[in-house]
Protein backbone atom coordinates (compact mmCIF):
# COMPACT_ATOMS: atom_id res chain seq x y z
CA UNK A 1 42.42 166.71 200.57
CA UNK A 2 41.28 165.45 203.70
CA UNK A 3 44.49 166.69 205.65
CA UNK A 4 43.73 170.36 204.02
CA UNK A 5 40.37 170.24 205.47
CA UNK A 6 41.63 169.15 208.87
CA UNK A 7 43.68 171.92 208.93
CA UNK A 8 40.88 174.32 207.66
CA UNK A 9 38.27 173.70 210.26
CA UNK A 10 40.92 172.37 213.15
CA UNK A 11 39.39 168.89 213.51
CA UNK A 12 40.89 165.99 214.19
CA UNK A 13 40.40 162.24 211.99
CA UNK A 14 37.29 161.12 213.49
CA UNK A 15 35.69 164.45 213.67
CA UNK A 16 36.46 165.41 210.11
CA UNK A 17 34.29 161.81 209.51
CA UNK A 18 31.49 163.08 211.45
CA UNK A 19 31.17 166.60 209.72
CA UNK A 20 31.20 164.84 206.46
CA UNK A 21 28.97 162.17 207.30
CA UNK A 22 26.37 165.40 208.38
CA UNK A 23 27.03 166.76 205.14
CA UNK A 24 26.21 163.96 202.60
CA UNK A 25 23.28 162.96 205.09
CA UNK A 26 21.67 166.48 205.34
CA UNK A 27 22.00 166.96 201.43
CA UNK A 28 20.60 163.60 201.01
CA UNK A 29 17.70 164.83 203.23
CA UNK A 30 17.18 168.17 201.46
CA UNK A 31 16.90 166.33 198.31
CA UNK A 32 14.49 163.79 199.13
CA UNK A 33 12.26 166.59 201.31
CA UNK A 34 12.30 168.89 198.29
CA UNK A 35 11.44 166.31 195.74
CA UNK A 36 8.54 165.46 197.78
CA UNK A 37 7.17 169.26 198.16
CA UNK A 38 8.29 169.29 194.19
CA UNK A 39 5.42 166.42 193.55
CA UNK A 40 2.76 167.90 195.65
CA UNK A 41 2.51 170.92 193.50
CA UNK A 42 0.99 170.71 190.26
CA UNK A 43 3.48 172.11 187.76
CA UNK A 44 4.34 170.01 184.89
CA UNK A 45 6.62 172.31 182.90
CA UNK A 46 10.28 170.70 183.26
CA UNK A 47 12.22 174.15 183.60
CA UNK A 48 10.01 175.55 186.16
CA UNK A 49 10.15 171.95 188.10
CA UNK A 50 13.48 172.10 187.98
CA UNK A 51 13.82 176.02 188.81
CA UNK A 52 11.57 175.61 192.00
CA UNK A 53 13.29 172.31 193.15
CA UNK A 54 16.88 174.14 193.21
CA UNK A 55 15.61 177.11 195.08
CA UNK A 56 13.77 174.18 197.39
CA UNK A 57 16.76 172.68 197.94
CA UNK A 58 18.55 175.70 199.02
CA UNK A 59 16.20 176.97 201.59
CA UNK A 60 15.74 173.46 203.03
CA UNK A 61 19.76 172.55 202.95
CA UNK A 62 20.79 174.96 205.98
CA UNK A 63 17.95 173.22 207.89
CA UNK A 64 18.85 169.47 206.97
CA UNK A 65 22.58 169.53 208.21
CA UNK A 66 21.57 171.56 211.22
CA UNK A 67 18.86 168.41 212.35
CA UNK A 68 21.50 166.01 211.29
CA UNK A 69 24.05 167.62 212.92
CA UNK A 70 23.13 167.53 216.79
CA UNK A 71 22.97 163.69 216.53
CA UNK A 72 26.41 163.31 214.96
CA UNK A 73 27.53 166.17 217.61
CA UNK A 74 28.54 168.67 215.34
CA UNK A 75 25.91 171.07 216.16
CA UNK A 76 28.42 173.85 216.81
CA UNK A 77 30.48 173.55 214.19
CA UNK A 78 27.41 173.90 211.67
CA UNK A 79 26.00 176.85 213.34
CA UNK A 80 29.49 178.45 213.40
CA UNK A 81 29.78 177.26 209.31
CA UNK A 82 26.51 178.43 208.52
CA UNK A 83 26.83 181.71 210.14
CA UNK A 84 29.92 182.71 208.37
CA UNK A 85 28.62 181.55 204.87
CA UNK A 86 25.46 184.11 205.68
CA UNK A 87 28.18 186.34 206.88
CA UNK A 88 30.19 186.06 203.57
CA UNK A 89 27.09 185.97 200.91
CA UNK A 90 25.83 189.17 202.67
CA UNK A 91 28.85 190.70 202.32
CA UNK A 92 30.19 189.71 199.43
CA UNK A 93 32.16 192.06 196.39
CA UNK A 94 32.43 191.95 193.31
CA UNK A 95 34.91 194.35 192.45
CA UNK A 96 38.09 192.47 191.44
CA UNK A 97 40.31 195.02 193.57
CA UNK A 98 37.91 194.48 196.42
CA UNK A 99 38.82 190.84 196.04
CA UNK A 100 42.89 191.43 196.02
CA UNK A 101 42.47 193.61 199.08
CA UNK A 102 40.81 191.12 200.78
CA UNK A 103 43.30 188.10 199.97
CA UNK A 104 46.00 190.03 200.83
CA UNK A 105 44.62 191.11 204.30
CA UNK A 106 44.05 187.74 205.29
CA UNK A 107 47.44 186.36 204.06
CA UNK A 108 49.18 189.18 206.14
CA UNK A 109 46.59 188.50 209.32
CA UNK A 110 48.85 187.22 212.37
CA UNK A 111 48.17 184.17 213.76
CA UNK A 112 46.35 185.13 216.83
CA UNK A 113 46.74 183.67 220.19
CA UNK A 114 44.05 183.22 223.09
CA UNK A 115 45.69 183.43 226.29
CA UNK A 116 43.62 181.37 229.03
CA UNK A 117 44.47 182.28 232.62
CA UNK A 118 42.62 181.97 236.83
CA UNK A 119 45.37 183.49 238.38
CA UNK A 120 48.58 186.60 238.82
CA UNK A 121 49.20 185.66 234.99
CA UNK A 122 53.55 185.01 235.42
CA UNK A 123 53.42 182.53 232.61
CA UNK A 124 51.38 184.94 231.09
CA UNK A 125 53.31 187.63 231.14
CA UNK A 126 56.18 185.57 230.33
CA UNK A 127 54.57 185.05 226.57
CA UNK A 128 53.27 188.09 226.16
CA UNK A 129 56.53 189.85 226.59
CA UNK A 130 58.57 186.78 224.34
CA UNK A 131 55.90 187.17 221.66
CA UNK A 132 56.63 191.41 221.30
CA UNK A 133 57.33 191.93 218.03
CA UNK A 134 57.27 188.78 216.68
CA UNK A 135 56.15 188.66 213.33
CA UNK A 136 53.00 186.68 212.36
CA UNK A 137 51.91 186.03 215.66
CA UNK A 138 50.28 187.93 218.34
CA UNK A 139 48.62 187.83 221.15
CA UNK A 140 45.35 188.62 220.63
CA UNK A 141 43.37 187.91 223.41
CA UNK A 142 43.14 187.06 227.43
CA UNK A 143 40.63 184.98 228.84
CA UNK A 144 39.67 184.42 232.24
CA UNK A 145 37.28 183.05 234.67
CA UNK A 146 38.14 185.21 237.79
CA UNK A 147 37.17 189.04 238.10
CA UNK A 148 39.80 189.64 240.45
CA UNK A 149 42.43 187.58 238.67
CA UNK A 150 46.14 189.52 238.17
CA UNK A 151 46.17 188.37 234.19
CA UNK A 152 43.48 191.25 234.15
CA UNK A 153 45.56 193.99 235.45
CA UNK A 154 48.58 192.36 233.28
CA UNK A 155 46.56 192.74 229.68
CA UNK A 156 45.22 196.26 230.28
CA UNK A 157 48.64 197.57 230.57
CA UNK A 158 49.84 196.04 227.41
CA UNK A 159 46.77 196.87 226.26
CA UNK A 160 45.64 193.58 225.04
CA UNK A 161 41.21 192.51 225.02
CA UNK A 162 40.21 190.34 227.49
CA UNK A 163 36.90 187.81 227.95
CA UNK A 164 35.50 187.25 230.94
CA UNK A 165 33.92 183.92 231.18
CA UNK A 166 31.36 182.45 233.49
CA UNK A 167 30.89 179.01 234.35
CA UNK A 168 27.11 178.35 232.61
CA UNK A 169 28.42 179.74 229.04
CA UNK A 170 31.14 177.41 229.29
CA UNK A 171 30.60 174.32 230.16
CA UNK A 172 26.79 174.08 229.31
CA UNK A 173 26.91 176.87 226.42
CA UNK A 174 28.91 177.19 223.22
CA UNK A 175 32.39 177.29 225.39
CA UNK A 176 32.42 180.81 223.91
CA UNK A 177 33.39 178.86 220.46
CA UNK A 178 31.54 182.22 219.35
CA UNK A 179 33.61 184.78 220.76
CA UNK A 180 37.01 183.47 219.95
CA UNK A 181 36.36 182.80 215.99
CA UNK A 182 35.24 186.38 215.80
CA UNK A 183 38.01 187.71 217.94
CA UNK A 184 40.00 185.36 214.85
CA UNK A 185 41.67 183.72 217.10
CA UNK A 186 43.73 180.67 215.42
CA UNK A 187 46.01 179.06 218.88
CA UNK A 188 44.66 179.07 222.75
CA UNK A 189 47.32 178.85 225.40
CA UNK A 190 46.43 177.31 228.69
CA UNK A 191 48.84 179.17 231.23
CA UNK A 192 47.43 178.62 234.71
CA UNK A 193 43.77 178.46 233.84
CA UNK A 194 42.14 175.90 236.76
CA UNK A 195 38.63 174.94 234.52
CA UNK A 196 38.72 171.63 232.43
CA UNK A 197 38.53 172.66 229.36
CA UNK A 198 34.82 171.31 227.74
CA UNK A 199 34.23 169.30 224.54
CA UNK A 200 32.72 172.05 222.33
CA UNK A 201 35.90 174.25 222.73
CA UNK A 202 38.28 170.92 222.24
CA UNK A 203 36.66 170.04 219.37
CA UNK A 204 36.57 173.54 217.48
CA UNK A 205 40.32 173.95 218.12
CA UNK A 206 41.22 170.14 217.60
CA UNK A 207 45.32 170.02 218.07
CA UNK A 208 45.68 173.96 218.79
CA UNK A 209 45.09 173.69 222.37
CA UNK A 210 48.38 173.41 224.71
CA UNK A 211 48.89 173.44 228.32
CA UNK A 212 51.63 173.44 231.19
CA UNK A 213 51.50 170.95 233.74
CA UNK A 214 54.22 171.28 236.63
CA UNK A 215 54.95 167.91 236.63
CA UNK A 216 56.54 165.11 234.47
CA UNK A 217 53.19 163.62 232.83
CA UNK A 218 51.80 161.01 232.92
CA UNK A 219 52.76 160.94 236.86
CA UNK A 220 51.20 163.46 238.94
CA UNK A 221 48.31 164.32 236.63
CA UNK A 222 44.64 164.47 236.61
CA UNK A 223 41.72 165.98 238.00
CA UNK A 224 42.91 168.53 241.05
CA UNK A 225 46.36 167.98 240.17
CA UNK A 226 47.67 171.73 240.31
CA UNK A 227 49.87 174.29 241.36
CA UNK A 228 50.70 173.77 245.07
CA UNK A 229 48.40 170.39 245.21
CA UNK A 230 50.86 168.64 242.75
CA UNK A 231 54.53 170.03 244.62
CA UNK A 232 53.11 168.42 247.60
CA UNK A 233 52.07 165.52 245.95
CA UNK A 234 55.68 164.90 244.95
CA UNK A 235 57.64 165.99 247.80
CA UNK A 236 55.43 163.47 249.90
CA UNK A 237 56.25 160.76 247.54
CA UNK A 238 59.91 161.50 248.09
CA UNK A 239 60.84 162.22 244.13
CA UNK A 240 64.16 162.71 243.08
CA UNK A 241 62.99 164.56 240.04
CA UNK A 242 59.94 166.51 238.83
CA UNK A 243 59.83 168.98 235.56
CA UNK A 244 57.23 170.23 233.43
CA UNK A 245 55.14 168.65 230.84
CA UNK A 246 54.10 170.54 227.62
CA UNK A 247 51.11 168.98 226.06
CA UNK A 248 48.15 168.96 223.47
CA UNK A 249 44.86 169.72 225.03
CA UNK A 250 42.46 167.07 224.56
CA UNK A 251 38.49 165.73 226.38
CA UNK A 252 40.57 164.04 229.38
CA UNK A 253 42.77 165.98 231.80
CA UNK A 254 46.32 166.29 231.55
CA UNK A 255 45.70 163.54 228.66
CA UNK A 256 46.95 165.26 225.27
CA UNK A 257 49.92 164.16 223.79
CA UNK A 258 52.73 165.81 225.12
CA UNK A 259 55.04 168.01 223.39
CA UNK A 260 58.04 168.72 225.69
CA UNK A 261 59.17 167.99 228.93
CA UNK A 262 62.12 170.00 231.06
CA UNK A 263 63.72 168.17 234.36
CA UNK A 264 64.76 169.95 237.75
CA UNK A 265 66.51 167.75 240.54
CA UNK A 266 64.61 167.70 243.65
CA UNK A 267 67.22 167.88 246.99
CA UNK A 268 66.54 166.56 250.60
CA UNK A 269 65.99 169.99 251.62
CA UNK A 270 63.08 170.92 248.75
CA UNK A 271 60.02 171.37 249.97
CA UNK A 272 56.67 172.32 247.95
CA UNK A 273 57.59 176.02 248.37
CA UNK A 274 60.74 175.64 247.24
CA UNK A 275 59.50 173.17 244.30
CA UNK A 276 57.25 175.37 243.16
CA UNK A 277 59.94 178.05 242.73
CA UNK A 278 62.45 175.88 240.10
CA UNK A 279 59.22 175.17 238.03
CA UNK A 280 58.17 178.08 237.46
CA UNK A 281 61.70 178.68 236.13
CA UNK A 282 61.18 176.05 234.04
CA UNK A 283 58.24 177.17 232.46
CA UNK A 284 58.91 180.91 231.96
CA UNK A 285 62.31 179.64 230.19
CA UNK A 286 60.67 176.82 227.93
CA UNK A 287 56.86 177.58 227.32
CA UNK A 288 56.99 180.56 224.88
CA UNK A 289 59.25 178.81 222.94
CA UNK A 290 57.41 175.89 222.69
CA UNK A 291 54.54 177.53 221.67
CA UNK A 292 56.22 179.34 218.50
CA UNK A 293 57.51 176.19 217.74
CA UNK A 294 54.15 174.63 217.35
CA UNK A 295 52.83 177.56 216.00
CA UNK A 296 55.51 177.61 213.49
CA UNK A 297 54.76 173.99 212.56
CA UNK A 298 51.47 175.02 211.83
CA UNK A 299 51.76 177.75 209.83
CA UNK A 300 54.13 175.53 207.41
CA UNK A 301 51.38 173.02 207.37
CA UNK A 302 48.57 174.88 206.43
C-alpha cells in the first residue's frame, strides 16, 4: 500500500511519513476543534449533534492539515491535494458513461515530459526528435530561465509550450509545482538547465527528476561544476578518462543516485574544446535512451 502511494503522489520513504503524519494529526485536530464548538452550542438531540458535528468536521478538516502541514513541510503538497479534490467535487459526474470516458482518457494520457533547459537546447533537441512518435510518452513541455535561450526558438518550431521562469517564483515561490501538475506533467528532464533545482520542486517529483552531468560523478561535481568549467577542470588535472553521468535529481547537487555512466578516452592532445566535443556525443547518443528506460520502469511500476 505504501509503495502504491509513493508512486501516486511521487514521494519518496520519509516524505510519504511526513504527509501521513499531517494527515492523522490534522484529522485528530478537526475532531477535537469540532467537538469543542459541538459542546458550546446547546442542542441536545443526538441526530442533530451528530449531523452538525460531521458537517463541522468537514469545513474545519481542509484547515487542520493545512496548519499542520507547514510545520511538517508539506505545505505544498496539501495545497496542491486540496486544490484538486475542490477541483474534482466541483466537477464531478454522475453519468456512468461520463465516468468510462473519463477512465479511459486518463489510461490513454501519455506520460508527459518537462524539458528543463538555460541554453542552445542540443540535448534538447536530441530528445525531442528520439521521443517523435513514441507511444505513451511525449514531450509536453519546455522550461527555461533565459528569454534569449536557443531551447525557445527549438520548441516553437516543433511546436511544443514553453514556461518561462524567473528566479523569485522559483526558488522562494512554489518552484512552479503549480504550473507543471496542470500542464500534467508526470517526468522533468534536466538537459543543460544551470539553476539548482529547489526543495519544493524535488520533493513534488521525488525520483522523476534526472540530469546529465559531463563528467564521471562523483568526481568533478558540485556547485559551478558545468559545461566548459568542468572540461577544464579535468584537462588541468591531467585525466585519462572523463564520460557522462546520468543521475536522479535530488536537494544536493550532482548528488542523486546515478543511473548510467558512458566513458570517452582523453588524449595528450585534448583540450577543454576538444573535450567538450566527445561529450556531447556521448550524451546525444545515451540520454534519450536512458530516459525511456526509466520512464519505462515507471510506467510498469505504477
Amino acid at each position: 500500500m505504501f509503495e502504491r502511494l509513493q508512486q501516486k503522489w511521487k514521494v519518496n520513504g520519509w516524505r510519504l511519513l511526513l504527509i501521513l503524519v499531517t494527515f492523522a494529526v490534522g484529522g485528530s485536530l478537526c475532531g477535537y476543534l469540532g467537538r469543542l464548538i459541538l459542546n458550546q452550542l446547546t442542542i441536545s438531540q443526538s441526530v442533530i449533534r451528530i449531523i452538525l458535528y460531521i458537517v463541522l468536521v468537514t469545513i474545519l478538516w481542509p484547515f487542520c492539515v493545512i496548519l499542520i502541514s507547514i510545520p511538517t513541510g508539506q505545505f505544498f503538497f496539501f495545497r496542491s491535494y486540496l486544490k484538486k479534490m475542490g477541483q474534482r467535487i466541483a466537477g464531478k459526474k454522475t453519468q456512468t458513461t461520463d465516468k468510462l470516458i473519463m477512465n479511459t482518457e486518463e489510461k490513454s494520457s501519455p506520460f508527459r515530459i518537462a524539458v528543463f533547459a538555460s541554453g542552445a537546447g542540443s540535448n534538447a533537441a536530441k530528445i525531442i526528435e528520439y521521443f517523435k512518435g513514441k507511444p505513451g510518452i511525449e514531450i509536453g513541455l519546455i522550461v527555461c530561465n533565459k528569454p534569449e535561450a536557443g531551447v525557445l526558438s527549438i520548441a516553437q518550431k516543433e511546436g511544443i509550450p514553453t514556461l518561462l521562469i524567473e528566479k523569485e517564483k522559483f526558488f522562494r515561490g512554489n518552484a512552479y509545482v503549480d504550473e507543471l501538475q496542470h500542464a500534467n506533467i508526470s517526468f522533468i528532464v534536466l538537459a543543460g538547465f544551470l539553476w539548482k533545482v529547489p526543495v519544493a520542486l524535488v520533493q513534488a517529483f521525488s525520483g522523476h527528476i534526472v540530469n546529465i552531468h559531463p563528467a564521471l560523478l562523483p568526481n568533478y561535481g558540485g556547485k559551478g561544476m558545468y559545461g566548459m568549467h568542468v572540461h577544464n577542470a579535468v584537462i588541468n588535472a591531467k585525466e585519462k578518462e572523463s564520460g557522462i553521468s546520468i543521475h536522479f535529481v535530488d536537494e544536493v547537487y550532482d548528488h542523486g543516485a546515478v543511473i548510467y555512466q558512458a566513458i570517452c578516452s582523453i588524449t595528450d592532445t585534448d583540450t577543454p574544446e576538444t573535450l567538450a566535443q566527445k561529450i556531447h556525443q556521448l550524451e546525444h547518443a545515451h540520454y534519450p535512451r536512458v530516459i525511456e528506460e526509466v520512464i519505462t520502469k515507471l510506467q510498469k511500476r505504477s
